[in-house]
PDB file of N, CA and C in Angstrom:
ATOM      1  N   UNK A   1     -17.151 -19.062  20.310  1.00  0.00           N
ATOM      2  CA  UNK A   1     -17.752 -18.543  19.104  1.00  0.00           C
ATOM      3  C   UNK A   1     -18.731 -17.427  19.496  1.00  0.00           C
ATOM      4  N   UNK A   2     -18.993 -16.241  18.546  1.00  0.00           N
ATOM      5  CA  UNK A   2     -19.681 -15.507  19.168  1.00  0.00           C
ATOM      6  C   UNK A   2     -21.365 -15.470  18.085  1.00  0.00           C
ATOM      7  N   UNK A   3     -22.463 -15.254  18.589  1.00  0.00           N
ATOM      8  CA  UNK A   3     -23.706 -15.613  17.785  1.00  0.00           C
ATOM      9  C   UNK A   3     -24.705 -14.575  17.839  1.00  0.00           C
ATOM     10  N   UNK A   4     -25.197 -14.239  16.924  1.00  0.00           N
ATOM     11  CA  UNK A   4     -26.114 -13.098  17.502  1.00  0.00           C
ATOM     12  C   UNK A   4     -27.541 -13.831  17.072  1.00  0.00           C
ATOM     13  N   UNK A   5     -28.669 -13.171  17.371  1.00  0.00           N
ATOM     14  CA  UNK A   5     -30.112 -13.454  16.937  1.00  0.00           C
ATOM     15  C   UNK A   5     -31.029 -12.168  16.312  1.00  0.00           C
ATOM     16  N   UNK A   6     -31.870 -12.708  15.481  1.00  0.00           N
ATOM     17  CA  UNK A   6     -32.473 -11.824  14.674  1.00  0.00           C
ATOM     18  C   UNK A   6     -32.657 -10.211  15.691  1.00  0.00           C
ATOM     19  N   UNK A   7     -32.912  -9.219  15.131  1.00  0.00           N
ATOM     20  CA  UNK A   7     -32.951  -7.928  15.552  1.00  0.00           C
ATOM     21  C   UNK A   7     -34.619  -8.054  15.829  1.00  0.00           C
ATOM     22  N   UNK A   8     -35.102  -8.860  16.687  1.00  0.00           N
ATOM     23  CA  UNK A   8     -36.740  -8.744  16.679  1.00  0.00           C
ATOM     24  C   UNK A   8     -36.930  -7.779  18.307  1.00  0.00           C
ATOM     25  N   UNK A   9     -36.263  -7.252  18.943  1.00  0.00           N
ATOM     26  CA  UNK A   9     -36.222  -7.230  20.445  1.00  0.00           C
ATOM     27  C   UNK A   9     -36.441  -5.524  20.171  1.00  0.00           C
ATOM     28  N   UNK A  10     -38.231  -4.902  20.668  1.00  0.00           N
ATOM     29  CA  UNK A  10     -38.353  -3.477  20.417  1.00  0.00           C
ATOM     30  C   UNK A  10     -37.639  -2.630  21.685  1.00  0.00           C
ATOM     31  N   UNK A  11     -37.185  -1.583  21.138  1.00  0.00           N
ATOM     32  CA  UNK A  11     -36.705  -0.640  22.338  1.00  0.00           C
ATOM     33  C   UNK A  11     -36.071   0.926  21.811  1.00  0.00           C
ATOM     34  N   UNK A  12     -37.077   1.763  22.482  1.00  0.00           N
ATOM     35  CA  UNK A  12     -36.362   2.669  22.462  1.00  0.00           C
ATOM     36  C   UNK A  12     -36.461   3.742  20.750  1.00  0.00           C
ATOM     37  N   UNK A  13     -37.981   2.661  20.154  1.00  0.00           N
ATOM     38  CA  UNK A  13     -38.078   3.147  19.257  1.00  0.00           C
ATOM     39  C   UNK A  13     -37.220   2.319  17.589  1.00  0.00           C
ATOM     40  N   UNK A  14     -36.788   1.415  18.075  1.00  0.00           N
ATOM     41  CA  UNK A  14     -35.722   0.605  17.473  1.00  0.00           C
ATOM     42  C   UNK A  14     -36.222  -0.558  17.601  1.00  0.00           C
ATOM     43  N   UNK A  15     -35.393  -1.906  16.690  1.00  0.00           N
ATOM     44  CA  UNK A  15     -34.818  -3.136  16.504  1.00  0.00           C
ATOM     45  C   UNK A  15     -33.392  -3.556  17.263  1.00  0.00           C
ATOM     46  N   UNK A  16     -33.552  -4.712  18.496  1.00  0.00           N
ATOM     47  CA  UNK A  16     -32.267  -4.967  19.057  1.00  0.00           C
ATOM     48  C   UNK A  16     -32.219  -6.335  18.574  1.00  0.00           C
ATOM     49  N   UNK A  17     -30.872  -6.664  18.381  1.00  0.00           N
ATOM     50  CA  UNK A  17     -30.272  -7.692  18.663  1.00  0.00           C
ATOM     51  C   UNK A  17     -29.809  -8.185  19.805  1.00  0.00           C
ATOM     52  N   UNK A  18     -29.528  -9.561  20.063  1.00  0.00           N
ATOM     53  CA  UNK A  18     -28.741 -10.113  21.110  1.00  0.00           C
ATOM     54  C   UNK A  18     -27.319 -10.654  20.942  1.00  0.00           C
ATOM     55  N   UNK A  19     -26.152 -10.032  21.194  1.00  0.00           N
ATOM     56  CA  UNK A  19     -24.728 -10.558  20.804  1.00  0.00           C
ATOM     57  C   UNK A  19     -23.909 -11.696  21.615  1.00  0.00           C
ATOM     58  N   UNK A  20     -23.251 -12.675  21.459  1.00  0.00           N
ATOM     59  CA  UNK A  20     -23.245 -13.511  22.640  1.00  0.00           C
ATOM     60  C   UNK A  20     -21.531 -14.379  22.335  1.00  0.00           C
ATOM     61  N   UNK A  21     -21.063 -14.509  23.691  1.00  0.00           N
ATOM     62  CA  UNK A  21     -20.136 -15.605  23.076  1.00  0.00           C
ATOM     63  C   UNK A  21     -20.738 -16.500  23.887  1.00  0.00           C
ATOM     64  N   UNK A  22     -20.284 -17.696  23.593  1.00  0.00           N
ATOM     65  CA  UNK A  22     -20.394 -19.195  24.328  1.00  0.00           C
ATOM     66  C   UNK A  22     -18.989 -19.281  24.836  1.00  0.00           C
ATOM     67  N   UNK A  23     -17.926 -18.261  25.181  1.00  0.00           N
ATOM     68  CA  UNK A  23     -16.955 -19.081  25.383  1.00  0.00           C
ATOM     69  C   UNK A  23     -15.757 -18.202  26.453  1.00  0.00           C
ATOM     70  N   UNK A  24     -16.291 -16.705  26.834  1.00  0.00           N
ATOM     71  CA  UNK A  24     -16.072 -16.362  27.475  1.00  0.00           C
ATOM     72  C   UNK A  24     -16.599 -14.968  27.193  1.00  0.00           C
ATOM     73  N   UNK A  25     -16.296 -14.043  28.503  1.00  0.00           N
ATOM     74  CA  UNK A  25     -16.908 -12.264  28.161  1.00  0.00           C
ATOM     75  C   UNK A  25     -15.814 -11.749  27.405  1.00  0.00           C
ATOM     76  N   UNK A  26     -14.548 -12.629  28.003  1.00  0.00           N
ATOM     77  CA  UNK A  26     -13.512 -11.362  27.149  1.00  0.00           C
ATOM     78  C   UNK A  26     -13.303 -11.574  25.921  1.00  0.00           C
ATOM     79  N   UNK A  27     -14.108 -12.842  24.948  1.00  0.00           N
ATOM     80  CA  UNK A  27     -13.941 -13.180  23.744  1.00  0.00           C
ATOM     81  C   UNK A  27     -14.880 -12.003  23.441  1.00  0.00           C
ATOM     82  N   UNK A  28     -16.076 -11.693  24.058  1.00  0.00           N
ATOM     83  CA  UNK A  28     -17.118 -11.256  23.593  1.00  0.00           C
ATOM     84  C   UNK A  28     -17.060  -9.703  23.605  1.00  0.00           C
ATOM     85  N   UNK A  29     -16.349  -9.250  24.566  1.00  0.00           N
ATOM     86  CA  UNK A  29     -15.856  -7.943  24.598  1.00  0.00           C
ATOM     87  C   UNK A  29     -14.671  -7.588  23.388  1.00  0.00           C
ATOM     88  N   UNK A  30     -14.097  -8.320  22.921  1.00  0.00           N
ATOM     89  CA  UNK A  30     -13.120  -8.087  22.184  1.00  0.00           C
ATOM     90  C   UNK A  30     -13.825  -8.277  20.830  1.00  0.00           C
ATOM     91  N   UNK A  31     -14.248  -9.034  20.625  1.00  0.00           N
ATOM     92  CA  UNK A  31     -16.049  -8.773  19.141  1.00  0.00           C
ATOM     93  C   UNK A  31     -16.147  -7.510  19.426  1.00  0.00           C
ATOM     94  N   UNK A  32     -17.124  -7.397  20.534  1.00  0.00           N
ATOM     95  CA  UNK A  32     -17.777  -6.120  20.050  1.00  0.00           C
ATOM     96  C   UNK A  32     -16.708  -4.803  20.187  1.00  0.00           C
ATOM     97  N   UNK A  33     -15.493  -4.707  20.905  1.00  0.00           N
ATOM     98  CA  UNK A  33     -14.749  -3.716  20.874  1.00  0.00           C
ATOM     99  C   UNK A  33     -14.365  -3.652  19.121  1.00  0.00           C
ATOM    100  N   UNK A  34     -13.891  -4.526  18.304  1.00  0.00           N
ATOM    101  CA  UNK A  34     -13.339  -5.038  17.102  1.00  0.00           C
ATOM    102  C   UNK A  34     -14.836  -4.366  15.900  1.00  0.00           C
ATOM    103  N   UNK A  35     -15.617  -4.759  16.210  1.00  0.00           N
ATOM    104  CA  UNK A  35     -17.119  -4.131  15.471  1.00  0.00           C
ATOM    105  C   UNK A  35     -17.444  -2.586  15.336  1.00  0.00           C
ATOM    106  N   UNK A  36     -16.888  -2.060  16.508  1.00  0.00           N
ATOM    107  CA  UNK A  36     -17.388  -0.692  17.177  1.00  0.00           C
ATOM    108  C   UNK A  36     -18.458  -0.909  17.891  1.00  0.00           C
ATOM    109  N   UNK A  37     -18.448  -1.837  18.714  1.00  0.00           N
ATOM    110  CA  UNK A  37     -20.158  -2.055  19.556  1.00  0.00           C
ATOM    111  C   UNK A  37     -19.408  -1.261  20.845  1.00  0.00           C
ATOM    112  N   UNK A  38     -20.132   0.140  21.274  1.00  0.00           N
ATOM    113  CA  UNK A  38     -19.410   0.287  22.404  1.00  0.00           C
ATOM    114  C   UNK A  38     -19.583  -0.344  23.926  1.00  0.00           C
ATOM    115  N   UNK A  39     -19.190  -0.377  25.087  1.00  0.00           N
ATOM    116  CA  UNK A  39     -18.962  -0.929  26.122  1.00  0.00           C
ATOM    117  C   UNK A  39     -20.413  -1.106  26.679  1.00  0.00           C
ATOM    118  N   UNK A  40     -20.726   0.433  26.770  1.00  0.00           N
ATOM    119  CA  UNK A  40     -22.299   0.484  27.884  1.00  0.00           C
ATOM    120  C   UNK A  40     -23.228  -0.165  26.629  1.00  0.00           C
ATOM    121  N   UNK A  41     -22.971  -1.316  25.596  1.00  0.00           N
ATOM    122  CA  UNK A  41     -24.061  -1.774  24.773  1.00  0.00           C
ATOM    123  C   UNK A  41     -24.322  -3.248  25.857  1.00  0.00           C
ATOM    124  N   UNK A  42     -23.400  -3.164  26.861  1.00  0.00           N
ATOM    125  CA  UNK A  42     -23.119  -4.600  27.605  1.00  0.00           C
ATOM    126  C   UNK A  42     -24.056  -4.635  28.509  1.00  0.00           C
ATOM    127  N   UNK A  43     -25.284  -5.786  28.659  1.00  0.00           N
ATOM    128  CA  UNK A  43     -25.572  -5.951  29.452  1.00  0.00           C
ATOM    129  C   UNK A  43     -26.082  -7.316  30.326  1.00  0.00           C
ATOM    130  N   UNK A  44     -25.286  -7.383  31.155  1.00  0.00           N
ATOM    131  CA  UNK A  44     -24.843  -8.422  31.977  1.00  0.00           C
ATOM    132  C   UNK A  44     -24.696  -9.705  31.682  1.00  0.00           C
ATOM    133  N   UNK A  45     -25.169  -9.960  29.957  1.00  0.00           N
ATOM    134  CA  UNK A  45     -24.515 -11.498  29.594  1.00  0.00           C
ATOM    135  C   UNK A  45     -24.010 -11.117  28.145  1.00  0.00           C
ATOM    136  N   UNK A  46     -24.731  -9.966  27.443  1.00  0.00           N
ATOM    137  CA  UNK A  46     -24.880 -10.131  26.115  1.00  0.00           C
ATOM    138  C   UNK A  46     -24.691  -8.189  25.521  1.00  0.00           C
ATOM    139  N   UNK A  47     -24.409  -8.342  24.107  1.00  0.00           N
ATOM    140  CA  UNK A  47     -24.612  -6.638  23.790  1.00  0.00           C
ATOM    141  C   UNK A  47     -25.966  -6.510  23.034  1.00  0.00           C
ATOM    142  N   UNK A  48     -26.429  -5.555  23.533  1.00  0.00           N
ATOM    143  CA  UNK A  48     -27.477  -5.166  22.442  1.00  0.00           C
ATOM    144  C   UNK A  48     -27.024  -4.493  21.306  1.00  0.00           C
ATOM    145  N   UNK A  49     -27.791  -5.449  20.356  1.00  0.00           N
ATOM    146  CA  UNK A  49     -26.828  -4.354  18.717  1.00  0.00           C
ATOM    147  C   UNK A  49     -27.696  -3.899  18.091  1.00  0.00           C
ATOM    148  N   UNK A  50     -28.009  -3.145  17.471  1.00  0.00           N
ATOM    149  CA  UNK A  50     -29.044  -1.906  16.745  1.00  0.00           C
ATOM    150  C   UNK A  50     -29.430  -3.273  15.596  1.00  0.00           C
ATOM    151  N   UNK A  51     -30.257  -3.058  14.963  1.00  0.00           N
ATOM    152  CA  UNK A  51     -30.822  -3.621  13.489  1.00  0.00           C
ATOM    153  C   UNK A  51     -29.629  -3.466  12.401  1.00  0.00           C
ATOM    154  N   UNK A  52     -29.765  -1.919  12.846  1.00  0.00           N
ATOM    155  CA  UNK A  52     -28.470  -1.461  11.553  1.00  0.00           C
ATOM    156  C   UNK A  52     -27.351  -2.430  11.566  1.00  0.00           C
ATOM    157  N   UNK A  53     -26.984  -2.579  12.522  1.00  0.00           N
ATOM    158  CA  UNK A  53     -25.639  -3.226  12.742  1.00  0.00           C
ATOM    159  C   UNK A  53     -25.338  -4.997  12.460  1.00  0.00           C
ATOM    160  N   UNK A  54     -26.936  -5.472  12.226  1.00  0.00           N
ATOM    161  CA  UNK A  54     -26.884  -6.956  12.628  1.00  0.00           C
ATOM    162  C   UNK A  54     -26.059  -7.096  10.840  1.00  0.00           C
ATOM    163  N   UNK A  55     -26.331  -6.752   9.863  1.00  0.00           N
ATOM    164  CA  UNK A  55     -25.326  -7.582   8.776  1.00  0.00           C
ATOM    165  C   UNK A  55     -23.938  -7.116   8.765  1.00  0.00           C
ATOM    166  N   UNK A  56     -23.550  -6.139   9.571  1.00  0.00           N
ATOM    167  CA  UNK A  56     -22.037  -6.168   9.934  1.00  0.00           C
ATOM    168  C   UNK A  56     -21.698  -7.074  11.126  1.00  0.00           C
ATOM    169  N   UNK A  57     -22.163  -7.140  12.054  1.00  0.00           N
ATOM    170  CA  UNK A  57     -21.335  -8.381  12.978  1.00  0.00           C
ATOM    171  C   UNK A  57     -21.484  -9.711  12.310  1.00  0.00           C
ATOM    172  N   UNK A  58     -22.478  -9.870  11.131  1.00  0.00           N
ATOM    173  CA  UNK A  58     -22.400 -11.155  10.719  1.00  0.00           C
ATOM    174  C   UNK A  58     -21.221 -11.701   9.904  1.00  0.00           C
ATOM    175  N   UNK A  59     -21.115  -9.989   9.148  1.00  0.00           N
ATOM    176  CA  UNK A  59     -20.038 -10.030   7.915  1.00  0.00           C
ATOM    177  C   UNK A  59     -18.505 -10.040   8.660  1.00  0.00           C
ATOM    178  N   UNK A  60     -18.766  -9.599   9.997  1.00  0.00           N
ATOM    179  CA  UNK A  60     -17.440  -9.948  10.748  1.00  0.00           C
ATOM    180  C   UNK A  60     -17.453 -11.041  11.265  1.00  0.00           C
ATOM    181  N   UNK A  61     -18.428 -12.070  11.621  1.00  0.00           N
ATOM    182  CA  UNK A  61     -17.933 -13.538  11.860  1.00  0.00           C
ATOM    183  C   UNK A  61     -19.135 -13.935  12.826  1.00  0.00           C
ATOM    184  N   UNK A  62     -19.947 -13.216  13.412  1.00  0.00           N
ATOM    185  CA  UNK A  62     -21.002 -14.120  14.674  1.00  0.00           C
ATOM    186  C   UNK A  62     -22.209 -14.557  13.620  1.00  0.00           C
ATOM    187  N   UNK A  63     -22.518 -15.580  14.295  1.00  0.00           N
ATOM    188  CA  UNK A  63     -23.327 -16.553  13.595  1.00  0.00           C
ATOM    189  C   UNK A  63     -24.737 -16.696  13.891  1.00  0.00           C
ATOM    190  N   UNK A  64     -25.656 -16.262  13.000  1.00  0.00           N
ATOM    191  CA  UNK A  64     -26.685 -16.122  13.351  1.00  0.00           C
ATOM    192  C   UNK A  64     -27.761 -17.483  13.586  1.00  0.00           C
ATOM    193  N   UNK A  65     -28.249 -16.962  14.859  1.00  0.00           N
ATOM    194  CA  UNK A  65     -29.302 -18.109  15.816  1.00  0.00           C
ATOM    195  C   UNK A  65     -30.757 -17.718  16.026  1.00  0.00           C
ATOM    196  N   UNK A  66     -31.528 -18.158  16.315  1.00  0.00           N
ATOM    197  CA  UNK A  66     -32.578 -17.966  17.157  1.00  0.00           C
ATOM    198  C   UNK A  66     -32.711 -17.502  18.485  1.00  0.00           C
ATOM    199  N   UNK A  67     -33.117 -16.954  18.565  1.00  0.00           N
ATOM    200  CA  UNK A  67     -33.115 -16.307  20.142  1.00  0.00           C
ATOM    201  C   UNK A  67     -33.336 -17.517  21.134  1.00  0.00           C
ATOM    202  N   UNK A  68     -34.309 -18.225  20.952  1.00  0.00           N
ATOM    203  CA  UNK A  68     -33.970 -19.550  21.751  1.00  0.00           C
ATOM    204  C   UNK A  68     -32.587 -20.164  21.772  1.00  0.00           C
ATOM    205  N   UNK A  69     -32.163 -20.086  20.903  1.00  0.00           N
ATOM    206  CA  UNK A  69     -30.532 -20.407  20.703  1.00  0.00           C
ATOM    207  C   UNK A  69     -29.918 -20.128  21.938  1.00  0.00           C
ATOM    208  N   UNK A  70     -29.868 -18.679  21.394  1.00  0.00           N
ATOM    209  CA  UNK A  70     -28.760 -17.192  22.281  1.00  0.00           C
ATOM    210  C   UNK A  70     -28.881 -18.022  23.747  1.00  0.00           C
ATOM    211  N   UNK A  71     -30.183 -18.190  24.121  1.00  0.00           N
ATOM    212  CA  UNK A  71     -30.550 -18.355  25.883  1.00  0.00           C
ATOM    213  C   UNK A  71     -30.052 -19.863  26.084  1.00  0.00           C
ATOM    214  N   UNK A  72     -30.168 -21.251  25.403  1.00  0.00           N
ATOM    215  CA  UNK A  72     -29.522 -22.058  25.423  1.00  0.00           C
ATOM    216  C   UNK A  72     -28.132 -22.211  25.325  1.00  0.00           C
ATOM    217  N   UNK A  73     -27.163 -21.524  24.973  1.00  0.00           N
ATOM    218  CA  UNK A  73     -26.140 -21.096  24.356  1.00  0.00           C
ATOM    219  C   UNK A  73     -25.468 -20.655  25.564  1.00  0.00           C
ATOM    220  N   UNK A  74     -26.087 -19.465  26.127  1.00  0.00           N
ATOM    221  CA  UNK A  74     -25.001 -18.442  27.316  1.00  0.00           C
ATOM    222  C   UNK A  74     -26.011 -19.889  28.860  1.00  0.00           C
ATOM    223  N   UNK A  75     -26.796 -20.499  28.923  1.00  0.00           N
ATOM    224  CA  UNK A  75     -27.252 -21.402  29.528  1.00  0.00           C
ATOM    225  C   UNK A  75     -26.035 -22.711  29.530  1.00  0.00           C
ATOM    226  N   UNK A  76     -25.781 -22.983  28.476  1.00  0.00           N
ATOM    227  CA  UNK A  76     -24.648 -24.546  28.476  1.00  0.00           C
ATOM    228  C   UNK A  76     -23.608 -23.973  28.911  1.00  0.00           C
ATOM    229  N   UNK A  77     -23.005 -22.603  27.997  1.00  0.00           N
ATOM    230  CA  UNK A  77     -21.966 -22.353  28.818  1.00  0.00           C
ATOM    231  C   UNK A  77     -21.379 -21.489  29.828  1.00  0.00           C
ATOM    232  N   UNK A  78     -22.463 -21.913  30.876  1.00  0.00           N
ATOM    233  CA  UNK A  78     -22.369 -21.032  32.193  1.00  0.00           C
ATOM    234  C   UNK A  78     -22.167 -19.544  31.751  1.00  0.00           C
ATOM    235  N   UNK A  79     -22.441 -18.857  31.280  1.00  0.00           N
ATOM    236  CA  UNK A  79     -22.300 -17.537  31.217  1.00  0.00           C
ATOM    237  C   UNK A  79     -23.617 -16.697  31.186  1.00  0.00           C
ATOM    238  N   UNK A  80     -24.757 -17.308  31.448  1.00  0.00           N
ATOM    239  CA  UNK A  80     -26.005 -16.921  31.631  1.00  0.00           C
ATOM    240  C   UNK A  80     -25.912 -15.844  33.154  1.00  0.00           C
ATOM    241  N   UNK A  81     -26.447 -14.780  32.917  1.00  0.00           N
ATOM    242  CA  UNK A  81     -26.572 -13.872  34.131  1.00  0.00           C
ATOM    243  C   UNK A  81     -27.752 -13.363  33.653  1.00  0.00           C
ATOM    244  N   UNK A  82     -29.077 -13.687  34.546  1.00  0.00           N
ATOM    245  CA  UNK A  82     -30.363 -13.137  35.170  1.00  0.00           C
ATOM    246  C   UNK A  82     -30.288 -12.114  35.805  1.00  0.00           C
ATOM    247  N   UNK A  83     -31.485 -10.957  35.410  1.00  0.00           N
ATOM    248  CA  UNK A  83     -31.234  -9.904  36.429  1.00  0.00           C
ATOM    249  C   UNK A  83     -31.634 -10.208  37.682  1.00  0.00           C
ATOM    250  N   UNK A  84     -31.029  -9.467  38.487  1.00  0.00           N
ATOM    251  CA  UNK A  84     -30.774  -9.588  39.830  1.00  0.00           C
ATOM    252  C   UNK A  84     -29.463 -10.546  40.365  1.00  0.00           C
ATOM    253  N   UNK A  85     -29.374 -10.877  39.951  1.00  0.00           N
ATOM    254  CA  UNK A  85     -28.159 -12.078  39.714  1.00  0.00           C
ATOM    255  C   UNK A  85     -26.446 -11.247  40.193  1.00  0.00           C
TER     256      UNK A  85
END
């Protein structure tokens, strides 16, 4: 399943989101390819998605969490990558 969390994450002058599957990258790459999230939005567990964008990936199907969620979430299912990692 893929889940995102509120757009609270500042950067760059902006609102990010966190995009996530629990169930593999290539589920999660194929979301965000399917959305228009492009590639370099990937970084190393999850996509960052603009504010703008968070009620379209919802209206396409990821399910919105808590950011504590997101990190429990890519944590259970081994797909957690720390930088440096």
């Amino acid at each position: 399943m893929i889940y995102v969390d509120p757009p609270e994450w500042p950067g760059h002058g902006r609102l990010w989101s966190h995009l996530i599957s629990d169930e593999s990258f290539e589920e999660l790459h194929a979301f965000a390819e399917r959305v228009g999230i492009p590639r370099q939005a990937f970084e190393r567990d999850h996509y960052d998605v603009i504010a703008d964008r968070y009620p379209s990936v919802i209206e396409a199907g990821a399910q919105p969490v808590s950011t504590r969620r997101i990190v429990e979430l890519l944590q259970q299912s081994g797909l957690r990558r720390r930088k440096g990692s």
